[in-house]
Structure formats: structure tokens, C-alpha cells
PDB file of N, CA and C in Angstrom:
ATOM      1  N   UNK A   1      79.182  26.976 111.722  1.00  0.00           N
ATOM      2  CA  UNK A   1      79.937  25.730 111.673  1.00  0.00           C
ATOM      3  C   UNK A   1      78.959  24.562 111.557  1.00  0.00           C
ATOM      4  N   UNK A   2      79.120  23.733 111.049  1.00  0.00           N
ATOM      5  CA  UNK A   2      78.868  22.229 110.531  1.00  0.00           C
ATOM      6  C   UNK A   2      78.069  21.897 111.966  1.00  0.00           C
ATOM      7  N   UNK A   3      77.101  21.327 112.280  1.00  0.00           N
ATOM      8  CA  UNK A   3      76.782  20.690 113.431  1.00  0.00           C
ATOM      9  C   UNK A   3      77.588  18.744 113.510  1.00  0.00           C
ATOM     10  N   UNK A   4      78.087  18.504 113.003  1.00  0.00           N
ATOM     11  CA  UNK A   4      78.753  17.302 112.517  1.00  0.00           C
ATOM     12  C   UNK A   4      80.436  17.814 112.957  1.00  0.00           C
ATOM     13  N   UNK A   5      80.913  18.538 112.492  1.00  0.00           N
ATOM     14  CA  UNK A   5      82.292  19.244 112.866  1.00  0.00           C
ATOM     15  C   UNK A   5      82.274  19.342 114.784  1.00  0.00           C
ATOM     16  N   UNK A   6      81.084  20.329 114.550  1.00  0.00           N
ATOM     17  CA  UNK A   6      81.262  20.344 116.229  1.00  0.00           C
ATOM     18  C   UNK A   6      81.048  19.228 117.387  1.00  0.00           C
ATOM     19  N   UNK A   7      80.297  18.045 116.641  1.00  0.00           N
ATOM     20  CA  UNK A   7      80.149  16.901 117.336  1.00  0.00           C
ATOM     21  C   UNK A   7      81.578  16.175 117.106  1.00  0.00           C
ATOM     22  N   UNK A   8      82.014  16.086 116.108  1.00  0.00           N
ATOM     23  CA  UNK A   8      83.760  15.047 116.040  1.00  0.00           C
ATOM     24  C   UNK A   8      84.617  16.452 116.792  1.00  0.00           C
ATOM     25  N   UNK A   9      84.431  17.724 117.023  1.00  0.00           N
ATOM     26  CA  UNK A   9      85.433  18.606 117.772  1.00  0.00           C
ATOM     27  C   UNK A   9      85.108  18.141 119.056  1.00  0.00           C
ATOM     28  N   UNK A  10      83.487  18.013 119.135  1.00  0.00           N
ATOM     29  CA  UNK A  10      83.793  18.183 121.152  1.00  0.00           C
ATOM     30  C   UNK A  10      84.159  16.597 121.806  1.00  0.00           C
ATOM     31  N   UNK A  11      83.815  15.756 120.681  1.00  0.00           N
ATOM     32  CA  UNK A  11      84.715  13.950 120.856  1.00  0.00           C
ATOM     33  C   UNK A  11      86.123  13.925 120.749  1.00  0.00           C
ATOM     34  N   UNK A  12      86.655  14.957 120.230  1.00  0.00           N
ATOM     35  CA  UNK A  12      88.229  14.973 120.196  1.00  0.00           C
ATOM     36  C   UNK A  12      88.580  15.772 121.717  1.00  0.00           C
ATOM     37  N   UNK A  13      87.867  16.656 122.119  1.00  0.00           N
ATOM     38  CA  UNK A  13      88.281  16.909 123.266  1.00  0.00           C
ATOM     39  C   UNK A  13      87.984  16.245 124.623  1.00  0.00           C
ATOM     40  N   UNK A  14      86.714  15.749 124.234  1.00  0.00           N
ATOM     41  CA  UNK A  14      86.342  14.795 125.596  1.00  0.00           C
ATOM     42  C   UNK A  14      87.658  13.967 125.435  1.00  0.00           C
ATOM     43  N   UNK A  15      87.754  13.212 124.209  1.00  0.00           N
ATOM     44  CA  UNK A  15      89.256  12.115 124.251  1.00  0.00           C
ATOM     45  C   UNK A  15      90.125  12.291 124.787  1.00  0.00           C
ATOM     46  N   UNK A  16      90.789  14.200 124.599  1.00  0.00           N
ATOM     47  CA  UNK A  16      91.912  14.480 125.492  1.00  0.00           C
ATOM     48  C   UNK A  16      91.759  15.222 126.851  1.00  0.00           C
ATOM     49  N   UNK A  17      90.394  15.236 127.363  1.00  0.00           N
ATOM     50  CA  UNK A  17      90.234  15.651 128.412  1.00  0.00           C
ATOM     51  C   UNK A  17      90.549  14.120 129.299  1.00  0.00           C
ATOM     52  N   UNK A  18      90.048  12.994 129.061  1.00  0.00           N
ATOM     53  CA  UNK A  18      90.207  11.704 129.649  1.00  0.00           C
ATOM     54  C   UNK A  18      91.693  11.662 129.586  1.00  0.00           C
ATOM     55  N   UNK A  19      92.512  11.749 128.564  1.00  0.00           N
ATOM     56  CA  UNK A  19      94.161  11.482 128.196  1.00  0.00           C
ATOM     57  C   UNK A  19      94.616  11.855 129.524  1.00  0.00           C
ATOM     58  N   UNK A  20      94.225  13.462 129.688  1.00  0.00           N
ATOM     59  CA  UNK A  20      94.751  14.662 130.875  1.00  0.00           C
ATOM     60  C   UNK A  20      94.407  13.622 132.254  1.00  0.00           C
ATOM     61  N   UNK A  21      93.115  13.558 132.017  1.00  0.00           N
ATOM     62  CA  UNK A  21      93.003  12.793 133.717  1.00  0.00           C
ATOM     63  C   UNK A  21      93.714  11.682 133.855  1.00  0.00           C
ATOM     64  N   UNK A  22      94.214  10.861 133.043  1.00  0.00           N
ATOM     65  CA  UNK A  22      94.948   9.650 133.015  1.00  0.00           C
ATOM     66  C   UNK A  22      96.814  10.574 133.278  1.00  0.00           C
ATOM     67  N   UNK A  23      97.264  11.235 132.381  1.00  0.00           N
ATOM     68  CA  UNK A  23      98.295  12.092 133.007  1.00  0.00           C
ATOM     69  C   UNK A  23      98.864  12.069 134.213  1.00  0.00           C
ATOM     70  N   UNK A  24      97.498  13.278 134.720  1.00  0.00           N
ATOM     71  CA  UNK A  24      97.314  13.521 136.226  1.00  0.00           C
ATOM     72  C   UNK A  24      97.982  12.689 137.066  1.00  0.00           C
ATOM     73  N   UNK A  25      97.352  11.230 136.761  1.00  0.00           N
ATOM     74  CA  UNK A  25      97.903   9.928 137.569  1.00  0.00           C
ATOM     75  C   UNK A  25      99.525   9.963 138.160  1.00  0.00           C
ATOM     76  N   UNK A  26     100.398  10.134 136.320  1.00  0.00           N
ATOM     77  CA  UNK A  26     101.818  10.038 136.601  1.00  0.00           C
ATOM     78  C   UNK A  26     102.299  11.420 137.024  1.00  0.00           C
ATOM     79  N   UNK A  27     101.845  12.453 137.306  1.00  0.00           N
ATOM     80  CA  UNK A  27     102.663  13.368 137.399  1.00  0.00           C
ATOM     81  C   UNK A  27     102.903  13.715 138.970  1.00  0.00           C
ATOM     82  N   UNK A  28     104.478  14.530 139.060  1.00  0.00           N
ATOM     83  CA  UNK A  28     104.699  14.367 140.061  1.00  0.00           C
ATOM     84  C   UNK A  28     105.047  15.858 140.695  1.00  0.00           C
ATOM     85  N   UNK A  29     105.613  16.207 141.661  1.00  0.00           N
ATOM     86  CA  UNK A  29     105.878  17.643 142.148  1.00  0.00           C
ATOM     87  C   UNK A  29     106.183  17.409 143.359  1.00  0.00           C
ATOM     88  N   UNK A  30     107.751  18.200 143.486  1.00  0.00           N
ATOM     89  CA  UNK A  30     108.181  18.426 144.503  1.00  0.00           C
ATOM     90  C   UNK A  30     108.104  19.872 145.627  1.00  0.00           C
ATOM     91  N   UNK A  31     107.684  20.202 146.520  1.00  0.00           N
ATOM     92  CA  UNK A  31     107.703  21.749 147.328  1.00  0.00           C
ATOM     93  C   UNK A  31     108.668  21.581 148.077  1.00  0.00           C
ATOM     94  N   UNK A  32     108.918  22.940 148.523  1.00  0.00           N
ATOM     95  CA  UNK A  32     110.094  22.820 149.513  1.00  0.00           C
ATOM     96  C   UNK A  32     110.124  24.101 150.220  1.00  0.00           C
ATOM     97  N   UNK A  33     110.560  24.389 151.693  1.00  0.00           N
ATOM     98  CA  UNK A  33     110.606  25.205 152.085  1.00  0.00           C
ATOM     99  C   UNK A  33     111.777  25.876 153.210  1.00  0.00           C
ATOM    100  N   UNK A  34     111.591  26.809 153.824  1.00  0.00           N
ATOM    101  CA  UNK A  34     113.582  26.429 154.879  1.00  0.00           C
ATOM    102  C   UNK A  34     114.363  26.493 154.140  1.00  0.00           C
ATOM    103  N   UNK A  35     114.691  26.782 152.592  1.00  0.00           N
ATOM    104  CA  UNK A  35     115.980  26.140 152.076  1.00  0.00           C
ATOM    105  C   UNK A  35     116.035  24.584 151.866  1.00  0.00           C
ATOM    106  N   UNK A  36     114.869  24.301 151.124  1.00  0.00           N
ATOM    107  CA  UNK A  36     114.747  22.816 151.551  1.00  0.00           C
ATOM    108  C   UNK A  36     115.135  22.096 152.503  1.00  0.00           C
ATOM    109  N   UNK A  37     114.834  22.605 153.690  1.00  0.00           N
ATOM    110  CA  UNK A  37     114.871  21.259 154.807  1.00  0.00           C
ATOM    111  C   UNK A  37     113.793  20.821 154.551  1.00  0.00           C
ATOM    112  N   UNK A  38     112.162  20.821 154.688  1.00  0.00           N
ATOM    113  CA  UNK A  38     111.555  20.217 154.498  1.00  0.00           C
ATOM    114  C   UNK A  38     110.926  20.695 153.083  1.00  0.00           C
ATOM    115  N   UNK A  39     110.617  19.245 152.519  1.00  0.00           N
ATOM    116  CA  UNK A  39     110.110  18.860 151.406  1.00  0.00           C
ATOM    117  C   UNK A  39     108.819  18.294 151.214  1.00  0.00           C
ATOM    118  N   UNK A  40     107.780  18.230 150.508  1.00  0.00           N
ATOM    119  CA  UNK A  40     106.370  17.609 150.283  1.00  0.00           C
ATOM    120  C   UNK A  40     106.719  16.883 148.579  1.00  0.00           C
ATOM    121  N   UNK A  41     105.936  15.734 148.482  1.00  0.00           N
ATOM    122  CA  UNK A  41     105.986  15.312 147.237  1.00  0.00           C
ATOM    123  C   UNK A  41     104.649  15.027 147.013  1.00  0.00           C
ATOM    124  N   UNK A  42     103.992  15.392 146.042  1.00  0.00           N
ATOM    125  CA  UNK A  42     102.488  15.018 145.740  1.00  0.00           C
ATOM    126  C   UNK A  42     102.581  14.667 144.267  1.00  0.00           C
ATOM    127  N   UNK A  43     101.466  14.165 144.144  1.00  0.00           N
ATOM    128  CA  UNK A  43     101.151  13.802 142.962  1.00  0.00           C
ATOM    129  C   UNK A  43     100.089  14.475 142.181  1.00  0.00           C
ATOM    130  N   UNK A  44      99.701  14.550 140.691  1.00  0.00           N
ATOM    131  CA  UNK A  44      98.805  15.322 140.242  1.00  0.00           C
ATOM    132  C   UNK A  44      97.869  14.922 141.025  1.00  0.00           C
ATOM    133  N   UNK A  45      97.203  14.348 141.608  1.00  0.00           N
ATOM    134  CA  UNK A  45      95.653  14.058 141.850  1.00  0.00           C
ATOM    135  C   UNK A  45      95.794  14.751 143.685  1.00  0.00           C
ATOM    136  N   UNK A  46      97.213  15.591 144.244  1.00  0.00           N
ATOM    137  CA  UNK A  46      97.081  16.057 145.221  1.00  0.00           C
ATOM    138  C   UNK A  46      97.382  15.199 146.478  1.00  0.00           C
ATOM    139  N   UNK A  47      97.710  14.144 145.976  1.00  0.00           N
ATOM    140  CA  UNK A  47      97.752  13.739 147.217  1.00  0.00           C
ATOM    141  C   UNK A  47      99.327  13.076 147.637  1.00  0.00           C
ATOM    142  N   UNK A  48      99.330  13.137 149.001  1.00  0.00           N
ATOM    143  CA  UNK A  48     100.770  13.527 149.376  1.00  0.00           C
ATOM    144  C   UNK A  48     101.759  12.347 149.219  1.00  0.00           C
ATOM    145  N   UNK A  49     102.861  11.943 148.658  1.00  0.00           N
ATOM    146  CA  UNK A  49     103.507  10.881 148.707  1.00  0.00           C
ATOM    147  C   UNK A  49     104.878  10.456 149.399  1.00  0.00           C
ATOM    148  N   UNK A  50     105.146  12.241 150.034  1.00  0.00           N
ATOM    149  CA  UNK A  50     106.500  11.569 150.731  1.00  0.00           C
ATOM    150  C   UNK A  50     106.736  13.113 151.462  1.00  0.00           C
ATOM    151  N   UNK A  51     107.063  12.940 152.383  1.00  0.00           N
ATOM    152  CA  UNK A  51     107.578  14.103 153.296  1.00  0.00           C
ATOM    153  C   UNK A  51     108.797  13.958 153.919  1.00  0.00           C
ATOM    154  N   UNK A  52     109.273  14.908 153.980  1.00  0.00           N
ATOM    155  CA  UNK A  52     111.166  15.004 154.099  1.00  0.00           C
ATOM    156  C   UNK A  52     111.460  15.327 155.169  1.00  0.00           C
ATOM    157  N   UNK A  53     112.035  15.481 156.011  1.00  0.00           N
ATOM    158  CA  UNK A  53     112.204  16.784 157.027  1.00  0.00           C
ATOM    159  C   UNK A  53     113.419  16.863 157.594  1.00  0.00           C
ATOM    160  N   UNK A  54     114.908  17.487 157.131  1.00  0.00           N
ATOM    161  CA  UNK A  54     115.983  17.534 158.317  1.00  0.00           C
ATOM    162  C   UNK A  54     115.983  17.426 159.111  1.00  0.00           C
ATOM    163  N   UNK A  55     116.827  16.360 160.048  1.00  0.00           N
ATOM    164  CA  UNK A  55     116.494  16.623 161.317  1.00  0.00           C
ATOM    165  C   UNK A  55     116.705  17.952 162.081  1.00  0.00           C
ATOM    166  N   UNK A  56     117.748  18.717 161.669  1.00  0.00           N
ATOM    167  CA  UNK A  56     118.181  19.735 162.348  1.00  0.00           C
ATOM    168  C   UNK A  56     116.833  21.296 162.272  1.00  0.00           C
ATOM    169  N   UNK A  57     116.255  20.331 161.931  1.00  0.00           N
ATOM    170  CA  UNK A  57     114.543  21.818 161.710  1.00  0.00           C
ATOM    171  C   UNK A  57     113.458  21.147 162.911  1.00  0.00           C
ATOM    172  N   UNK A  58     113.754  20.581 163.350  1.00  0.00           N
ATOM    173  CA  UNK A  58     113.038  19.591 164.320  1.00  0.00           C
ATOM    174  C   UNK A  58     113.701  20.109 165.540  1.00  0.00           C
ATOM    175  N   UNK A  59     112.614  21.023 166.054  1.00  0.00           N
ATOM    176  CA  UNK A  59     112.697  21.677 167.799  1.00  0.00           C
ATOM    177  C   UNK A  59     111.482  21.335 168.282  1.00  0.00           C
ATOM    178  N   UNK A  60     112.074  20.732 169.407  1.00  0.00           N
ATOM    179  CA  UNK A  60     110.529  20.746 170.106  1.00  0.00           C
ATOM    180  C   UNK A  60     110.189  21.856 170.474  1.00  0.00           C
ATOM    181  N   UNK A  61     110.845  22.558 170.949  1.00  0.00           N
ATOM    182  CA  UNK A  61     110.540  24.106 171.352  1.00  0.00           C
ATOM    183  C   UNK A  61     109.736  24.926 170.983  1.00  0.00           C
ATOM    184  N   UNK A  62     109.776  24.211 169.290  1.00  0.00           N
ATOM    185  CA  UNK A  62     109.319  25.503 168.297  1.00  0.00           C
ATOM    186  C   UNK A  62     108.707  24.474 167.330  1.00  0.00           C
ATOM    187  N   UNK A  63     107.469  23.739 167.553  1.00  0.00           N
ATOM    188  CA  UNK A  63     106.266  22.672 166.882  1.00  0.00           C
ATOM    189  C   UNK A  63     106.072  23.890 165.679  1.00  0.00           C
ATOM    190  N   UNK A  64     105.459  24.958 166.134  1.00  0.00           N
ATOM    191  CA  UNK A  64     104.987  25.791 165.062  1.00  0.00           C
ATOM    192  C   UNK A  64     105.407  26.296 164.266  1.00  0.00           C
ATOM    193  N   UNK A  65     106.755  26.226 163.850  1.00  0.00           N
ATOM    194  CA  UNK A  65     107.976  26.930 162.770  1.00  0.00           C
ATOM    195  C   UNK A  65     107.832  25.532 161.951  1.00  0.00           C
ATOM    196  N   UNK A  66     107.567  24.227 162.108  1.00  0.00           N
ATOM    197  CA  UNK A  66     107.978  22.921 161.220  1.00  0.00           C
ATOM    198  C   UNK A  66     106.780  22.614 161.168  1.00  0.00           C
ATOM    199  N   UNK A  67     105.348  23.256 161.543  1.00  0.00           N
ATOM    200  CA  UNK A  67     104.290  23.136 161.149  1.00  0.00           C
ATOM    201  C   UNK A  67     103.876  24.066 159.833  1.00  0.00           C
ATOM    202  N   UNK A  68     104.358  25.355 159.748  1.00  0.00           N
ATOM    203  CA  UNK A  68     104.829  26.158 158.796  1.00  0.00           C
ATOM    204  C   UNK A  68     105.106  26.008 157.547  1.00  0.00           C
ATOM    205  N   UNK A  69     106.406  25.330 158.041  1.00  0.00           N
ATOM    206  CA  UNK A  69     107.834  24.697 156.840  1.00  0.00           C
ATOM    207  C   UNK A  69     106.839  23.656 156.164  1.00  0.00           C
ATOM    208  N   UNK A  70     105.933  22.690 156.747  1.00  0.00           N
ATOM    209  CA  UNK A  70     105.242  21.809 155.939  1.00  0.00           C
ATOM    210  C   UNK A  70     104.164  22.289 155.359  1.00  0.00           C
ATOM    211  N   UNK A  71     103.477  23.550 155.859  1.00  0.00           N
ATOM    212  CA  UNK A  71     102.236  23.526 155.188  1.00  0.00           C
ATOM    213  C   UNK A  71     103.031  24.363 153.909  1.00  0.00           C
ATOM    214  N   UNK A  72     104.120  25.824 154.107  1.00  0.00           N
ATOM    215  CA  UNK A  72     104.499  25.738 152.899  1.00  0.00           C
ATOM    216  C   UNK A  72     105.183  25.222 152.102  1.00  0.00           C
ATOM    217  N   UNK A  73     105.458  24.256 152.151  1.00  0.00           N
ATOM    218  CA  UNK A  73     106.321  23.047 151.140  1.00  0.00           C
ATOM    219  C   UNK A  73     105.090  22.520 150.516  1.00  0.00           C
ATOM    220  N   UNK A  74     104.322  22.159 151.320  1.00  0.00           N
ATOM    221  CA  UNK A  74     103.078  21.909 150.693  1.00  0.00           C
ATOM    222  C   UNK A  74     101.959  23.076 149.912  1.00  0.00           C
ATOM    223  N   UNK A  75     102.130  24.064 149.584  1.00  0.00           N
ATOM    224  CA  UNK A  75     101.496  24.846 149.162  1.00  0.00           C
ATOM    225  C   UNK A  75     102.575  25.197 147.881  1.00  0.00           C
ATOM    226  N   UNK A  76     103.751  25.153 148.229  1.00  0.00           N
ATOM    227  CA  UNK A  76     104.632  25.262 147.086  1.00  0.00           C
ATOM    228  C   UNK A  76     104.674  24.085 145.783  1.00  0.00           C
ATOM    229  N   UNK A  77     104.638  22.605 146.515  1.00  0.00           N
ATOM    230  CA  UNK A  77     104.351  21.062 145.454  1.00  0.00           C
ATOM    231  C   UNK A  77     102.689  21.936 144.918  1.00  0.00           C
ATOM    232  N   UNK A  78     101.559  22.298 145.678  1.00  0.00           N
ATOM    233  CA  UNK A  78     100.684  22.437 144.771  1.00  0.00           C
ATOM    234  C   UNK A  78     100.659  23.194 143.781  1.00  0.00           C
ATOM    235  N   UNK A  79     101.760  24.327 143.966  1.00  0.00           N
ATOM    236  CA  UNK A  79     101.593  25.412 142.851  1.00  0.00           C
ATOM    237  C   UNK A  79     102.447  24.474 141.776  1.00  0.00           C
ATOM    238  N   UNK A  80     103.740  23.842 142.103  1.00  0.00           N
ATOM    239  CA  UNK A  80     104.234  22.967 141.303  1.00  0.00           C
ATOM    240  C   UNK A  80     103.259  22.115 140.071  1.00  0.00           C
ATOM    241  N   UNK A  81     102.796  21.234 140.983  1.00  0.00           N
ATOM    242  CA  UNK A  81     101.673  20.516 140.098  1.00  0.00           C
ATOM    243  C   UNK A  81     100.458  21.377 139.281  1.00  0.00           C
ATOM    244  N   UNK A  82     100.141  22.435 140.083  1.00  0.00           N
ATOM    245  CA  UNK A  82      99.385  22.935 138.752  1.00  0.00           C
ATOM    246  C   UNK A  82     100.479  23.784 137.568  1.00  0.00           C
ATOM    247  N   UNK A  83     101.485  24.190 138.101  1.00  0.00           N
ATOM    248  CA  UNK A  83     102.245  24.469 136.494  1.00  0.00           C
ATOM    249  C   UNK A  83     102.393  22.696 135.599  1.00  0.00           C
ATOM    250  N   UNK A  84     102.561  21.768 136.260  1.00  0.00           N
ATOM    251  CA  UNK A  84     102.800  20.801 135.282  1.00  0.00           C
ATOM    252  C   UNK A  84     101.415  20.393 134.805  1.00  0.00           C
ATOM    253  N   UNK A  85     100.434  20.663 135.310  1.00  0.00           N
ATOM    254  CA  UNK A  85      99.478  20.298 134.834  1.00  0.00           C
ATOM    255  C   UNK A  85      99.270  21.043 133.969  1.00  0.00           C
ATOM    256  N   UNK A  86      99.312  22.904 133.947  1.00  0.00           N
ATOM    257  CA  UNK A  86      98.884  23.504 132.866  1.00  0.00           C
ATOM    258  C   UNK A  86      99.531  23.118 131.156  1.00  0.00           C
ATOM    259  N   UNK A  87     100.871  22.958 131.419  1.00  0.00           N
ATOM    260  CA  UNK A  87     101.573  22.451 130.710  1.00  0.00           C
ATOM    261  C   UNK A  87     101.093  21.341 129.851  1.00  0.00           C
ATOM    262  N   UNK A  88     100.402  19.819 130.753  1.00  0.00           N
ATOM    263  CA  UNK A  88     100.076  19.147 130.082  1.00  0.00           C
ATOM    264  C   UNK A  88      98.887  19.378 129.095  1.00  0.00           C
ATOM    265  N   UNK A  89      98.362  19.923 129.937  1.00  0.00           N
ATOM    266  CA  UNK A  89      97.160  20.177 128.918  1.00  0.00           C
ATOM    267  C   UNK A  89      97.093  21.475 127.894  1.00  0.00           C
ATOM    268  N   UNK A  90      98.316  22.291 127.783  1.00  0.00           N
ATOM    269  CA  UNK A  90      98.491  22.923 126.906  1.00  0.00           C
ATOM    270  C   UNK A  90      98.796  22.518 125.992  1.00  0.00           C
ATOM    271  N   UNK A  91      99.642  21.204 126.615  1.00  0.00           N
ATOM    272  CA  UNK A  91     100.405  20.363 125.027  1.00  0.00           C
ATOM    273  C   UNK A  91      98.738  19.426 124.097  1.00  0.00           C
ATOM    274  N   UNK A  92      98.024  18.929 125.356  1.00  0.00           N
ATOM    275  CA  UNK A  92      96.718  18.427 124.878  1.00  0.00           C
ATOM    276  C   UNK A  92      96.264  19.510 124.261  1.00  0.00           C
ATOM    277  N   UNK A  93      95.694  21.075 124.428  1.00  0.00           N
ATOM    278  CA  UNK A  93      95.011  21.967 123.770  1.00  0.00           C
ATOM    279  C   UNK A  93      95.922  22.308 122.471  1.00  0.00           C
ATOM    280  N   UNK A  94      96.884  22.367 122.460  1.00  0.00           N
ATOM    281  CA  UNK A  94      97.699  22.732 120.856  1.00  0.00           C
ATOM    282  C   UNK A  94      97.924  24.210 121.392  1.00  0.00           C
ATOM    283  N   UNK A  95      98.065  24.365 122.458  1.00  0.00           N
ATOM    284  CA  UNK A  95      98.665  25.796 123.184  1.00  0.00           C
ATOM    285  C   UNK A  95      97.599  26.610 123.628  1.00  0.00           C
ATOM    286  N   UNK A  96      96.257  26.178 123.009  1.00  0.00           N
ATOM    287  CA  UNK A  96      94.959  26.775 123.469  1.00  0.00           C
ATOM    288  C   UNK A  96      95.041  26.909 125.161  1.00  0.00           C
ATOM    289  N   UNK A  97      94.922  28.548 125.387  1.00  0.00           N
ATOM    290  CA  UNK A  97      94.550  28.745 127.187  1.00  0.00           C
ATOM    291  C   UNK A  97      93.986  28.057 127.856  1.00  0.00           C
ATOM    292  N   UNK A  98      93.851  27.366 129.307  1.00  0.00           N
ATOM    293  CA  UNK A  98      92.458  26.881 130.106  1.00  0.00           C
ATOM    294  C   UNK A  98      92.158  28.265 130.653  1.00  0.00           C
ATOM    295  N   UNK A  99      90.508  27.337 130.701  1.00  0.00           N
ATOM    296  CA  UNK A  99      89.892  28.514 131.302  1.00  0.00           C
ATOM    297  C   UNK A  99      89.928  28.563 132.714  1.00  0.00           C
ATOM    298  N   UNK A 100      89.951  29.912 133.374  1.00  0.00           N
ATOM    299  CA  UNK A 100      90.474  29.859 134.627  1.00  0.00           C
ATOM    300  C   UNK A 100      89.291  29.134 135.476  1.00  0.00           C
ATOM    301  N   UNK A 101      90.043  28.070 136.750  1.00  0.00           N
ATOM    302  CA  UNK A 101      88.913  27.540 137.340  1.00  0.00           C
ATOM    303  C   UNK A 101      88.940  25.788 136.484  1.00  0.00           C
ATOM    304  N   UNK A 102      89.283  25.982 135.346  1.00  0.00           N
ATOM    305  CA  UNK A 102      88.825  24.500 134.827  1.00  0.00           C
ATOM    306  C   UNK A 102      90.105  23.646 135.325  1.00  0.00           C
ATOM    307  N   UNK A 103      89.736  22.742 135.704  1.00  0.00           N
ATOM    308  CA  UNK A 103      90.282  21.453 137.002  1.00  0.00           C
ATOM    309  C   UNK A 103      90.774  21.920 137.736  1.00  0.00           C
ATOM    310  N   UNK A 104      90.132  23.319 138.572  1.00  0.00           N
ATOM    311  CA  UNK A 104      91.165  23.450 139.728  1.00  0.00           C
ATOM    312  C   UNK A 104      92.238  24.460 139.675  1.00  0.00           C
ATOM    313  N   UNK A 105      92.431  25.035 138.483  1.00  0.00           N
ATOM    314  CA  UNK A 105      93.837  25.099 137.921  1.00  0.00           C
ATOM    315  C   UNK A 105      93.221  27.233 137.873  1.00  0.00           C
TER     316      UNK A 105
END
């Protein structure tokens, strides 16, 4: 291949690798767990924006069942966000795979 080709190929991807991180910004994901009583909302960049919680999942009795319910609601929004992320950047790659490990993903 052209050494000129591969320099305007790997500038077209740096371009949409920046696009993706700008993405990231808006995207959103909901987890949920209990039957959705409690909920996590994060955003691509991971970080948490809103937490839900029925009241009726709220025992004092039982701290460690709604400590649970949040970490997996929260483990569920992350798997969320990385399917929307793969997505985005599949639509950026032209359906081309990521490689496993690249952003996290």
C-alpha cells in the first residue's frame, strides 16, 4: 500500500476516533435490578448521573440486599453503555470489529 494512503487512512481514523470520544459525552444508559426497583443512570464516560431506588426495597434490616440491587444496576448501565458504545463506533468503523480491550470495551 501507498505510504500516502496509509497516512490520509490513519487521519481519517484518528478523526473518528476523536468523533467517538466526543459521542461518549452524549450517551446515556440505564441498569436496573429487583425488577427495577433500583435503577443506575450513567453516562458514556461512566460516570453516575442518577440513582433510583423504591422505597419499598429500603430495609434497614437488610443494608446488604440494596447494596447489591445498586452495585448490580450498576454493573448492568455498564454493560448497557458498552453495547451503545460498540454500536457507535461500529457505525464510525463502517461495521469494522473493535479490537477487544480497545476503550475499555
Amino acid at each position: 500500500m501507498n505510504p500516502m494512503d496509509l497516512m490520509k487512512n490513519f487521519q481519517n481514523i484518528q478523526s473518528k476516533i476523536q468523533e467517538a470520544q466526543q459521542r461518549l459525552k452524549t450517551i446515556r444508559a440505564t441498569g436496573s435490578a429487583g425488577g427495577d426497583m433500583v435503577r443506575v443512570e450513567i453516562s458514556g464516560e461512566f460516570t453516575v448521573l442518577n440513582v433510583t431506588i423504591a422505597p419499598e426495597v429500603v430495609d434497614p434490616e437488610d443494608i446488604q440486599m440494596l447494596e447489591d440491587l445498586v452495585r448490580a444496576a450498576f454493573t448492568d448501565a455498564v454493560a448497557n453503555v458498552k453495547d451503545r458504545v460498540r454500536e457507535e463506533m461500529s457505525s464510525l468503523t463502517g461495521g469494522m470489529d473493535i479490537p477487544p480491550g480497545f476503550m475499555g470495551m
